[in-house]
C-alpha atoms as a PDB file:
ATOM      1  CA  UNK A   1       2.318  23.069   0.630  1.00  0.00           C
ATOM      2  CA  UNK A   2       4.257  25.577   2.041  1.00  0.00           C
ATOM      3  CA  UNK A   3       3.738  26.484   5.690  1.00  0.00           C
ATOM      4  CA  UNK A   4       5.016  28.647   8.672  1.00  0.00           C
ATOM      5  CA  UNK A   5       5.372  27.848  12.417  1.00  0.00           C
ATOM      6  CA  UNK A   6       1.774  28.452  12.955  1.00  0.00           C
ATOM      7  CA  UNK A   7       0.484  26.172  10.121  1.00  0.00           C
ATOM      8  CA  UNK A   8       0.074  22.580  10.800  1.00  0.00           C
ATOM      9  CA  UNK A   9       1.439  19.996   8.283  1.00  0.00           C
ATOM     10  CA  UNK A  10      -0.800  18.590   6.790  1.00  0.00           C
ATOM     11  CA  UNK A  11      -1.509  14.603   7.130  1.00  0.00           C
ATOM     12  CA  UNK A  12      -0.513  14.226   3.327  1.00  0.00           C
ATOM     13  CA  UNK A  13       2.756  15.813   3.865  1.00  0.00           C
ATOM     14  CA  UNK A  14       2.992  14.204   7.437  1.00  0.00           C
ATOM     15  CA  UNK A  15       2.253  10.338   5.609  1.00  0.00           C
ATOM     16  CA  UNK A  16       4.997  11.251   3.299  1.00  0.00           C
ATOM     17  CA  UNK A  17       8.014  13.053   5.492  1.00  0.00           C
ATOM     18  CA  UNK A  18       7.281   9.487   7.115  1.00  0.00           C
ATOM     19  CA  UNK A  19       7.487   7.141   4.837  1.00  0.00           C
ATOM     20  CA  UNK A  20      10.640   8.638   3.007  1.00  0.00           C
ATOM     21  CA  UNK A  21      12.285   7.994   6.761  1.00  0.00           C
ATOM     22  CA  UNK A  22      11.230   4.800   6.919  1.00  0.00           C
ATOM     23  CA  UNK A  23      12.589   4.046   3.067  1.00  0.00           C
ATOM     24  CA  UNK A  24      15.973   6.058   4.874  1.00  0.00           C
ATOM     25  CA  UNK A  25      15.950   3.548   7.446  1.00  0.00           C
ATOM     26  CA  UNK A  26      15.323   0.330   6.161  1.00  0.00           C
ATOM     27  CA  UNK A  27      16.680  -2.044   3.165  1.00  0.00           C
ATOM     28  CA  UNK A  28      14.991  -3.256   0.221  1.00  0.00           C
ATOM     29  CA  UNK A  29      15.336  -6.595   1.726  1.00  0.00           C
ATOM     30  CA  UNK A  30      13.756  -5.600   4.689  1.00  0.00           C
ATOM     31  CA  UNK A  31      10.712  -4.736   2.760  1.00  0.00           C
ATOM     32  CA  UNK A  32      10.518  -7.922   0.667  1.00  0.00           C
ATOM     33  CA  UNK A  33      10.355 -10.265   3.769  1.00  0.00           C
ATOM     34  CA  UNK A  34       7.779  -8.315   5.463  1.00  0.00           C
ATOM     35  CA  UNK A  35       5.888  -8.603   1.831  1.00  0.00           C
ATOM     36  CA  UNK A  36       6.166 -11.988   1.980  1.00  0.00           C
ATOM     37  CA  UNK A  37       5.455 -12.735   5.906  1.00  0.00           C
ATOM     38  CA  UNK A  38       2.087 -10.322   5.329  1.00  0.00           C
ATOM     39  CA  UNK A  39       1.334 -12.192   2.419  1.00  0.00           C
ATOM     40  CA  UNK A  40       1.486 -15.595   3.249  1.00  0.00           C
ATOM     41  CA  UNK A  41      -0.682 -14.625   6.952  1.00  0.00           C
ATOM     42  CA  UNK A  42      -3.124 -13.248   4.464  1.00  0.00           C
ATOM     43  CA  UNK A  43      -3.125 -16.931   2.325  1.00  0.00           C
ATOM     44  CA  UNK A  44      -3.189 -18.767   5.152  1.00  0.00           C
ATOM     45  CA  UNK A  45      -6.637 -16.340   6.476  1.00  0.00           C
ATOM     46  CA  UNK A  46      -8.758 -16.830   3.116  1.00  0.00           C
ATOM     47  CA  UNK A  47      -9.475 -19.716   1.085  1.00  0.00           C
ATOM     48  CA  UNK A  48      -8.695 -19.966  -2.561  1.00  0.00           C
ATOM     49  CA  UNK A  49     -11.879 -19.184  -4.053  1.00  0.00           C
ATOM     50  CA  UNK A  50     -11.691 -16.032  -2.012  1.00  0.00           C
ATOM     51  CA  UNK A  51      -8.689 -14.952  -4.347  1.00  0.00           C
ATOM     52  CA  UNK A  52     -10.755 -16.577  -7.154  1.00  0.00           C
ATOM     53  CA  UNK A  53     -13.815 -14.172  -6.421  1.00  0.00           C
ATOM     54  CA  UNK A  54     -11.392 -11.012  -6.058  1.00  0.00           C
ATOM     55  CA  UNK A  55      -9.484 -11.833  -8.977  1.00  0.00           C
ATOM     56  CA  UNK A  56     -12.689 -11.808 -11.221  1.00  0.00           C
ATOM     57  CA  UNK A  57     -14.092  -8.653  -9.428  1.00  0.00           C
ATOM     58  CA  UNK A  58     -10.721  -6.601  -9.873  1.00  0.00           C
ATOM     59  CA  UNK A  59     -10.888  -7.921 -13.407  1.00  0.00           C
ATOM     60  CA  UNK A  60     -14.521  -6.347 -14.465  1.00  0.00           C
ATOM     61  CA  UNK A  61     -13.975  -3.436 -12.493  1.00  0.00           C
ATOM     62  CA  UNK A  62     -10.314  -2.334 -13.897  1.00  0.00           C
ATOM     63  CA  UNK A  63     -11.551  -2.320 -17.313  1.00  0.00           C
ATOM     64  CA  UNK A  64     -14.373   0.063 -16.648  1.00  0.00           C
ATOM     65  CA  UNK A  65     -12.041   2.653 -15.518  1.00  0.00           C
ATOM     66  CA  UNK A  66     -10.016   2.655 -18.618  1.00  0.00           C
ATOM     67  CA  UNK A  67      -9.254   5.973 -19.710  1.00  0.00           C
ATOM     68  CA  UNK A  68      -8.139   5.480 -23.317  1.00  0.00           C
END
């Protein structure tokens, strides 16, 4: 989207201008551990059969979105 100085950007191109900074800013690495810190705070939150029950609904629910 184009824009002049009286246009306000928009929070699409405001989400990305930001992250490409961020990816600017900060190593792959850098990503990974935070990956891997958030997940294992979110394994240590929910039991298995949480990720059991998920699983299964993300299962059903991807195939009825197939668009071949």
């Amino acid at each position: 989207m184009t824009k002049n100085n009286n246009q306000k950007m928009s929070y699409e191109e405001a989400g990305k201008k930001g992250g490409e900074k961020v990816s600017e800013k900060y190593s792959q690495e850098h990503f990974e551990e935070i990956g891997k810190k958030g997940g294992e705070k979110v394994s240590d939150k929910y039991s298995q059969e949480h990720f059991e029950e998920i699983g299964k609904k993300g299962g059903r629910n991807s195939g009825s979105n197939n668009n071949s």
